[in-house]
N, C-alpha and C. Protein backbone atom coordinates (compact mmCIF):
# COMPACT_ATOMS: atom_id res chain seq x y z
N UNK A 1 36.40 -12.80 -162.46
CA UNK A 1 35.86 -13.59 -163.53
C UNK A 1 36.58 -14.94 -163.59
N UNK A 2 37.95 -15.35 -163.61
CA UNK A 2 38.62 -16.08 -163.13
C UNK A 2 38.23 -16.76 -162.03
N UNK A 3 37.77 -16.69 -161.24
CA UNK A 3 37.50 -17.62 -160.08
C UNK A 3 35.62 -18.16 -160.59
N UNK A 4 35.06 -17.21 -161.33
CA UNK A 4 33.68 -18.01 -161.72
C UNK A 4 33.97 -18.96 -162.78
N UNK A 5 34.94 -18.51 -163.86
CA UNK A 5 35.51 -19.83 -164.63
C UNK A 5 36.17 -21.07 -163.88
N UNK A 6 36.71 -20.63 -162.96
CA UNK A 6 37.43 -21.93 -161.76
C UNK A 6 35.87 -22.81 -161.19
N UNK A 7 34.88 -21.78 -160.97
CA UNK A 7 33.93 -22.20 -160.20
C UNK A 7 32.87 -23.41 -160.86
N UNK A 8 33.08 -23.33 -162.28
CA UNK A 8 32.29 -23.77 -163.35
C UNK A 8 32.63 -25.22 -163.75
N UNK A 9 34.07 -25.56 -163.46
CA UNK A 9 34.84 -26.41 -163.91
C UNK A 9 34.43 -27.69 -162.73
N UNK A 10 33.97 -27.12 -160.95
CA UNK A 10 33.98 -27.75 -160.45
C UNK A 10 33.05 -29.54 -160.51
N UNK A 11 32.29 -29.30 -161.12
CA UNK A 11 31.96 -30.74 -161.56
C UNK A 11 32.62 -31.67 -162.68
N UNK A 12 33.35 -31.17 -163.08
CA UNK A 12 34.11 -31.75 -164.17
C UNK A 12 35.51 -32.27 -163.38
N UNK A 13 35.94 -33.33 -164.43
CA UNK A 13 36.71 -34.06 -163.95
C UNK A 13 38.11 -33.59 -165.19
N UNK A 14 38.51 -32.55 -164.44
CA UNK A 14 39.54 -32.10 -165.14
C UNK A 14 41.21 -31.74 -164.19
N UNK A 15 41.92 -31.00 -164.87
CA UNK A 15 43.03 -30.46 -164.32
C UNK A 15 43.00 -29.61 -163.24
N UNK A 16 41.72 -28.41 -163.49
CA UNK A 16 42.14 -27.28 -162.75
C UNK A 16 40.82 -27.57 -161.36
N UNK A 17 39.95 -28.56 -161.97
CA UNK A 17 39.08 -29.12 -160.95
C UNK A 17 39.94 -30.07 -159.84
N UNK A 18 40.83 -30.68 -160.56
CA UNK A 18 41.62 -31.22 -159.23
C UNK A 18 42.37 -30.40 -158.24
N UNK A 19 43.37 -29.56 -159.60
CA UNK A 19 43.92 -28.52 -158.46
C UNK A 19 43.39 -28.06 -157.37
N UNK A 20 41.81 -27.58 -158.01
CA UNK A 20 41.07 -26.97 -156.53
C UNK A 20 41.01 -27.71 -155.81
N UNK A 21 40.47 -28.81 -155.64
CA UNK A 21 40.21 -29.89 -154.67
C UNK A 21 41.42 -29.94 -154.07
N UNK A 22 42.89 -30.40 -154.25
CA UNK A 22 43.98 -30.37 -153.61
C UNK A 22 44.58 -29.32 -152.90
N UNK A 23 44.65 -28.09 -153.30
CA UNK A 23 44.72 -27.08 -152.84
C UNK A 23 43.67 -26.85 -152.03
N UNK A 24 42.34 -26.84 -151.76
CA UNK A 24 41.37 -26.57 -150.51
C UNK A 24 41.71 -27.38 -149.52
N UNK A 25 41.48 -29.23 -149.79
CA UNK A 25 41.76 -29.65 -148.94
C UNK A 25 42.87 -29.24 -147.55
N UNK A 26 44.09 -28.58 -148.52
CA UNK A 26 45.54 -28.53 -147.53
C UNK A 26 44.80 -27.08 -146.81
N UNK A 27 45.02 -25.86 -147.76
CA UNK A 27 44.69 -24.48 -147.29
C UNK A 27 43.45 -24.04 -147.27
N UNK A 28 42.14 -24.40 -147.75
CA UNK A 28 40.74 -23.88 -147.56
C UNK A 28 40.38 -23.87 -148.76
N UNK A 29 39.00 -23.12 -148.66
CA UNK A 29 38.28 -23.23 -149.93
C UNK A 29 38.93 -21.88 -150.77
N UNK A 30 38.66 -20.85 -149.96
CA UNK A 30 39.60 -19.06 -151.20
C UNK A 30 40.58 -19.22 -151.29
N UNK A 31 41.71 -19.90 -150.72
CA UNK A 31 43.14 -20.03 -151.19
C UNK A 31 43.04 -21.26 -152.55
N UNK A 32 42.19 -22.26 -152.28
CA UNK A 32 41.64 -23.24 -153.49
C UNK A 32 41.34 -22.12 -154.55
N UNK A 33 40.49 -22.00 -154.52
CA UNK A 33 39.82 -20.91 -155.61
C UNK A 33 40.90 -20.16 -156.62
N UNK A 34 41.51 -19.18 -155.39
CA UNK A 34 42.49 -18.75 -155.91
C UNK A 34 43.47 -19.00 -156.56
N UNK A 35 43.99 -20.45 -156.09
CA UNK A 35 44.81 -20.71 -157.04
C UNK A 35 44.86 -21.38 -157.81
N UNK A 36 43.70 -22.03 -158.27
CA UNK A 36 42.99 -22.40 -159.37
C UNK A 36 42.82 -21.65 -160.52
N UNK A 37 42.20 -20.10 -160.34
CA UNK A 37 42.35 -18.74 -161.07
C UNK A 37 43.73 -19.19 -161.52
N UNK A 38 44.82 -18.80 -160.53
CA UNK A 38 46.45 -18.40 -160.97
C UNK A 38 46.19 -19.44 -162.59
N UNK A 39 46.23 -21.20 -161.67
CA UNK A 39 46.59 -21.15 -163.00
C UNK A 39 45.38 -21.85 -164.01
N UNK A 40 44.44 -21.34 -163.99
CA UNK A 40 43.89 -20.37 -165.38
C UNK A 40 44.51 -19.89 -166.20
N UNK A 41 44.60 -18.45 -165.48
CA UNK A 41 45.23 -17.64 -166.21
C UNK A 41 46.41 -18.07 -166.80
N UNK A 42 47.45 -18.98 -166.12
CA UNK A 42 48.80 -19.28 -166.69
C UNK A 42 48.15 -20.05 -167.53
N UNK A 43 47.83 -20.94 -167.64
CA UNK A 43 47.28 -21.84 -169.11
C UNK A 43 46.93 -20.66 -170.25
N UNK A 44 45.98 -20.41 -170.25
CA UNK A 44 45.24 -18.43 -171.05
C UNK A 44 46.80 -18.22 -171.73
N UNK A 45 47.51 -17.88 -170.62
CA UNK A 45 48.61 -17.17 -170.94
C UNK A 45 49.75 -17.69 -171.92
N UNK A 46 49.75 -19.12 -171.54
CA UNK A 46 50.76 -19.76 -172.61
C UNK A 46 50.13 -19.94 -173.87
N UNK A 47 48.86 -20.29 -173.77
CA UNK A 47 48.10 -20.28 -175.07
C UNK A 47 48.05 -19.31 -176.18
N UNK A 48 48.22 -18.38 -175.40
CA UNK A 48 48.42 -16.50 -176.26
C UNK A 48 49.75 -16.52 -176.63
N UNK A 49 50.75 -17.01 -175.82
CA UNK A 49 51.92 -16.79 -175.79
C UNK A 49 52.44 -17.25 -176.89
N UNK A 50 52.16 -19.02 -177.10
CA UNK A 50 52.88 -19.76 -178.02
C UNK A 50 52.26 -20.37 -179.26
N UNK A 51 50.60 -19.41 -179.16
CA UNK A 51 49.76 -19.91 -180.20
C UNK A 51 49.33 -21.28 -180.32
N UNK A 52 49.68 -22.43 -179.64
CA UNK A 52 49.40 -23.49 -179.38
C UNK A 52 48.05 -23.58 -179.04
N UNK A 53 47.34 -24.71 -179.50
CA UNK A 53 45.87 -25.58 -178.51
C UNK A 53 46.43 -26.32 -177.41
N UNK A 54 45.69 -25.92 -176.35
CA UNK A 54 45.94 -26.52 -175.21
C UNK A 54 45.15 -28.25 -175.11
N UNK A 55 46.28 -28.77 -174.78
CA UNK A 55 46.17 -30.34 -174.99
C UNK A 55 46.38 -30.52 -173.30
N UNK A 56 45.14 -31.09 -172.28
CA UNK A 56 45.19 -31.74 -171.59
C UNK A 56 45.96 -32.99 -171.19
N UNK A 57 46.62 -32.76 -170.03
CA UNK A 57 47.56 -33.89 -169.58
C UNK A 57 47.02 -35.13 -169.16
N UNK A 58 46.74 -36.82 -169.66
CA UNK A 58 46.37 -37.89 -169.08
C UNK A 58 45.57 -38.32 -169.68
């Protein structure tokens, strides 16, 4: 489910849309994907964690 939320983002001009793009370029498109998911989830995760709204960087 994580990687269709990664997958969704790809037209948008965001954080985890770049990640992918940088990460495919070097290692491929499923290692992109993938670690795009990772951090998903780590964002998800701090959000739960510290009760905070997640405020985009830039």
């Amino acid at each position: 489910m994580a990687v269709e939320c990664v997958l969704a983002t790809s037209r948008q001009n965001n954080r985890i849309a770049s990640h992918r793009k940088r990460i495919t370029k070097r290692q491929g498109k499923m290692k992109g994907r993938i670690a795009s998911a990772h951090l998903l989830l780590t964002i998800a995760y701090n959000i739960l964690k510290t009760g905070e709204p997640y405020h985009e960087l830039g």
